[in-house]
C-alpha atoms as a PDB file:
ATOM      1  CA  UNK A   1     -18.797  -6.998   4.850  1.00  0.00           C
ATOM      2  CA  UNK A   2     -15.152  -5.161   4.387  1.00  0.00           C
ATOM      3  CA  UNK A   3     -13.367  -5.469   1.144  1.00  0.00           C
ATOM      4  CA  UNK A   4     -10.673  -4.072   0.122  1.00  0.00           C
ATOM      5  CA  UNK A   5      -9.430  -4.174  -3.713  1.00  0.00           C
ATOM      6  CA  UNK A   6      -6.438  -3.580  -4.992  1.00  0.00           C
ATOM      7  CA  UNK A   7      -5.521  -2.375  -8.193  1.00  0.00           C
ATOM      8  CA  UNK A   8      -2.481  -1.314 -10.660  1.00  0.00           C
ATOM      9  CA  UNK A   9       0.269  -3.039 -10.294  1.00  0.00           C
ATOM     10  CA  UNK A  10       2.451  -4.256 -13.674  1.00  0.00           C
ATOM     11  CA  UNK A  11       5.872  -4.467 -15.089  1.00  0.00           C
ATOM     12  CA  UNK A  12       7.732  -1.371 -15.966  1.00  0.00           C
ATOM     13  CA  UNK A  13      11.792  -0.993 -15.929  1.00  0.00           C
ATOM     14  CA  UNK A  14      13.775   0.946 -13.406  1.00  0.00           C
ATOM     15  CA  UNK A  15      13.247   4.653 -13.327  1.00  0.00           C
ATOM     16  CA  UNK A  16       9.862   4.410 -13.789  1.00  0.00           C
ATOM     17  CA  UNK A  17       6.616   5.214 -12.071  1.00  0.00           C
ATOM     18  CA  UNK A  18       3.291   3.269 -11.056  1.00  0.00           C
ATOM     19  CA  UNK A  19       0.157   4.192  -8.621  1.00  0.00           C
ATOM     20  CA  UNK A  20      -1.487   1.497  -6.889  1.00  0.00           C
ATOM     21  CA  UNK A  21      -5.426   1.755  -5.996  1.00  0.00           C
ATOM     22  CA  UNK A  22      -7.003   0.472  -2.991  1.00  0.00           C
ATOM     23  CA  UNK A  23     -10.869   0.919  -2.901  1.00  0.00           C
ATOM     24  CA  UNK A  24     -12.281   0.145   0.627  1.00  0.00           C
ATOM     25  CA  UNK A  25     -15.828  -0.706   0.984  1.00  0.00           C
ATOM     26  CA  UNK A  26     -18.348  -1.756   3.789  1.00  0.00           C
ATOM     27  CA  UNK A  27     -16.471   0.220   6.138  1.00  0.00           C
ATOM     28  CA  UNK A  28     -16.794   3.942   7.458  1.00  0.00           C
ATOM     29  CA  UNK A  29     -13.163   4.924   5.486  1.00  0.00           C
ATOM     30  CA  UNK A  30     -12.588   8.141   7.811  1.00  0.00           C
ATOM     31  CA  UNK A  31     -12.728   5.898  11.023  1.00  0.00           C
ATOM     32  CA  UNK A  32      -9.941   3.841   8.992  1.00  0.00           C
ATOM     33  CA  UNK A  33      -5.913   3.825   8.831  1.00  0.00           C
ATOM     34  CA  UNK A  34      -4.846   2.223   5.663  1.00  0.00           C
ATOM     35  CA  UNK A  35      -1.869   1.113   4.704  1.00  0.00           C
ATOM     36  CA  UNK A  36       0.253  -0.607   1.847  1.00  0.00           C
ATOM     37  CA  UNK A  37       3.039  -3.589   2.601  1.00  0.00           C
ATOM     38  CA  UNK A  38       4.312  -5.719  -0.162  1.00  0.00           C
ATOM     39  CA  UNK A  39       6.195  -9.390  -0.289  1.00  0.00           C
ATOM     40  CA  UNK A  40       9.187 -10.145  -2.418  1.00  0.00           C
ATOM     41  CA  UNK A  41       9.420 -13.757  -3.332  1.00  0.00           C
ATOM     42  CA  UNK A  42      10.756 -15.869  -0.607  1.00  0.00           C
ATOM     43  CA  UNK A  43      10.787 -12.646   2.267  1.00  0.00           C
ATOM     44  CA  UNK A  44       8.236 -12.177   4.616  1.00  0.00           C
ATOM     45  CA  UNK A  45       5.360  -9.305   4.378  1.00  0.00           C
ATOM     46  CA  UNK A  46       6.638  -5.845   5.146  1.00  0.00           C
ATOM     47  CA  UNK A  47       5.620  -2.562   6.002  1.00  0.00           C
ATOM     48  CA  UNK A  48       5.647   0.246   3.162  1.00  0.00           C
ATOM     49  CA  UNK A  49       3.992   3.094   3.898  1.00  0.00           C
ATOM     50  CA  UNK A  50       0.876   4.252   6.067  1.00  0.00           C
ATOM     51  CA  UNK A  51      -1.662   7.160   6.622  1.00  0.00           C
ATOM     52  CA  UNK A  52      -3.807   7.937   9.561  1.00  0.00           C
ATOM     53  CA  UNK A  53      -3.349  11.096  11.801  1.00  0.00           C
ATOM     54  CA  UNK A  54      -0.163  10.962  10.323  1.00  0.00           C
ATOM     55  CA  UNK A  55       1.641   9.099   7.240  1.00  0.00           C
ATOM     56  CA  UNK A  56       4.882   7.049   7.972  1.00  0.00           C
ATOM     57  CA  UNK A  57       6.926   5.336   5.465  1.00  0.00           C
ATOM     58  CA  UNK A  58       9.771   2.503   5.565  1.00  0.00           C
ATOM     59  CA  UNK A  59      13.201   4.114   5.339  1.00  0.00           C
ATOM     60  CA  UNK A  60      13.381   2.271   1.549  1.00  0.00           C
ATOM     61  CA  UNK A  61      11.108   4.251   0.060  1.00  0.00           C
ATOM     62  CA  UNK A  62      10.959   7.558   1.861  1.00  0.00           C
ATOM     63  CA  UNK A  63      11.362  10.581  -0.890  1.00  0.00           C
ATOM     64  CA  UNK A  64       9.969   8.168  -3.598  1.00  0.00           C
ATOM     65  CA  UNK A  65       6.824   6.677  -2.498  1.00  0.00           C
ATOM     66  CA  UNK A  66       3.784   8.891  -1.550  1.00  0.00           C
ATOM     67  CA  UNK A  67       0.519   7.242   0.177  1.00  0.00           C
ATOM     68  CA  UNK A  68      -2.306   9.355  -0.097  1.00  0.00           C
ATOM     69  CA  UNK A  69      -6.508   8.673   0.018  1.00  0.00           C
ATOM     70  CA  UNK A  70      -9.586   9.902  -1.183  1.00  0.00           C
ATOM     71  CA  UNK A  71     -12.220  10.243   1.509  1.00  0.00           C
ATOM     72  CA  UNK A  72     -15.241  10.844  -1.561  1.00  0.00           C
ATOM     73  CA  UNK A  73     -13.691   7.074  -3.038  1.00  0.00           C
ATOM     74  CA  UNK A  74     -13.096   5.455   0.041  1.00  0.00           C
ATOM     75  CA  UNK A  75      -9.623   5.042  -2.119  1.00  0.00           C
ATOM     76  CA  UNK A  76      -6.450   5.062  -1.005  1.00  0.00           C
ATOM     77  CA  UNK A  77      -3.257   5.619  -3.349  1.00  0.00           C
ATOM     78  CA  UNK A  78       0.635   4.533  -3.544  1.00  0.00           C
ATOM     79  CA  UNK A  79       2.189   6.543  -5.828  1.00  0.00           C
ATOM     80  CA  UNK A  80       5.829   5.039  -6.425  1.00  0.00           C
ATOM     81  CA  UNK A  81       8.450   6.665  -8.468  1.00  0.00           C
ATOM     82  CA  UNK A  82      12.017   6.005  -9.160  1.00  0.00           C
ATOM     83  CA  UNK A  83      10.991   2.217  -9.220  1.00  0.00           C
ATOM     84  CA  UNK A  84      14.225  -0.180  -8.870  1.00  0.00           C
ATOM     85  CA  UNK A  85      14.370  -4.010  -9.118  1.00  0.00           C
ATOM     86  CA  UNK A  86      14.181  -4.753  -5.230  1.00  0.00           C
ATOM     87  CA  UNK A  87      11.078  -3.221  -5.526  1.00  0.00           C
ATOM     88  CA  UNK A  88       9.693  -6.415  -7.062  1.00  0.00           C
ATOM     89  CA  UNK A  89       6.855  -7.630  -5.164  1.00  0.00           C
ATOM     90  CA  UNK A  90       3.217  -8.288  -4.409  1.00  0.00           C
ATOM     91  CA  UNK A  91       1.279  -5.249  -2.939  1.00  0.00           C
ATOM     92  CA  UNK A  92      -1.429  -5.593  -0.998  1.00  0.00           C
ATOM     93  CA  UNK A  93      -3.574  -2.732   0.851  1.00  0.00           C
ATOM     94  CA  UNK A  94      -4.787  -3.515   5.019  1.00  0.00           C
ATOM     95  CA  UNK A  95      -7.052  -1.439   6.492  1.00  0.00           C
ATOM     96  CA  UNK A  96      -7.294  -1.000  10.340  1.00  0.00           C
ATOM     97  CA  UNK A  97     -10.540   0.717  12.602  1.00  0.00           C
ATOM     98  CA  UNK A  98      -7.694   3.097  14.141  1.00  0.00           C
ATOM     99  CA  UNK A  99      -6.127   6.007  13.215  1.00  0.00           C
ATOM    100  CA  UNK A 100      -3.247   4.936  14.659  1.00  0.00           C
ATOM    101  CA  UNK A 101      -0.369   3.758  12.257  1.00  0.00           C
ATOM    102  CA  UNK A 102       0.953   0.392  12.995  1.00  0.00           C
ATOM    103  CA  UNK A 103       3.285  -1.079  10.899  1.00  0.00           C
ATOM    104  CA  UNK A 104       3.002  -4.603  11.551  1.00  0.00           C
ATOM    105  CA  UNK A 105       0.868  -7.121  10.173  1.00  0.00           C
ATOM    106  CA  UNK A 106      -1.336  -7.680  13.469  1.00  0.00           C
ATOM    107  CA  UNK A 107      -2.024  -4.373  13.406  1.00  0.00           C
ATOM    108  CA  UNK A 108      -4.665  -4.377  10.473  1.00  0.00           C
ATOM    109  CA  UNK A 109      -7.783  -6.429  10.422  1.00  0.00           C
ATOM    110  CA  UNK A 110      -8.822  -6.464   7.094  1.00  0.00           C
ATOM    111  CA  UNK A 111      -6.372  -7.187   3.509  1.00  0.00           C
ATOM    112  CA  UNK A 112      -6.501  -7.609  -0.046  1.00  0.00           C
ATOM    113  CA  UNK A 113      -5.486  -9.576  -2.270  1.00  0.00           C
ATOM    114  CA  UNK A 114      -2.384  -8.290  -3.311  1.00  0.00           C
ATOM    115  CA  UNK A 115      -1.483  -6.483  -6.827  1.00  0.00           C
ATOM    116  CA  UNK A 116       2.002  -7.421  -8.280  1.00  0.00           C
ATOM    117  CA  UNK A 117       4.687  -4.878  -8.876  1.00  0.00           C
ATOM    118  CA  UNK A 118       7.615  -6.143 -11.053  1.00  0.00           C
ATOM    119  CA  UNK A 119      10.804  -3.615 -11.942  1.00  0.00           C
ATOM    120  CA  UNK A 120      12.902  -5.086 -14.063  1.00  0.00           C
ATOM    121  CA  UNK A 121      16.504  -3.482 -14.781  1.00  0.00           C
END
């Protein structure tokens, strides 16, 4: 059976940095694109960043969020710096049997169940 786990998320003020976890298991990882998307209260689920053949990120966060995974811990990481308030949201890790990287929510099979990130000001 997939799982994937997330892990953390937390408060911290603007400026600062977090890295979110996501350990995948039951699943052969390298066959795997993985990917983060988080949901501010009261907006729908959106796209973040993604790594496959390639890694792609939503304009937002490009030159402050890095995605990045560990094939020997089935683990993949966000690394997010230069946190601001709008960043404010519940992350959760999807994991797709393609190394293709979609960006939308149909294009992953398999979620978490979310870490929250909160940036206050």
């Amino acid at each position: 059976q997939v799982q994937v786990v997330e892990s953390g998320g937390g408060l911290v003020q603007a400026g600062e940095s977090l890295r979110l976890s996501c350990v995948a298991s039951g699943l052969t990882f390298s066959r795997y694109s993985m990917a983060w998307f988080r949901q501010a209260p009261g907006k729908e689920r959106e796209f973040v960043a993604g790594i496959g053949w390639t890694t792609h990120y939503v304009d937002s966060v490009k030159g402050r969020f890095t995605i990045s995974r560990d094939y020997a811990k089935n683990t993949v990481y966000l690394q997010m710096t230069s946190l601001k308030p709008e960043d404010t949201a519940i992350y959760y890790c999807a994991a797709d049997e393609s190394w293709r990287v979609g960006t939308t929510l149909v294009d992953y099979n398999y979620w978490g169940q979310g870490t929250q990130v909160t940036v206050s000001s």
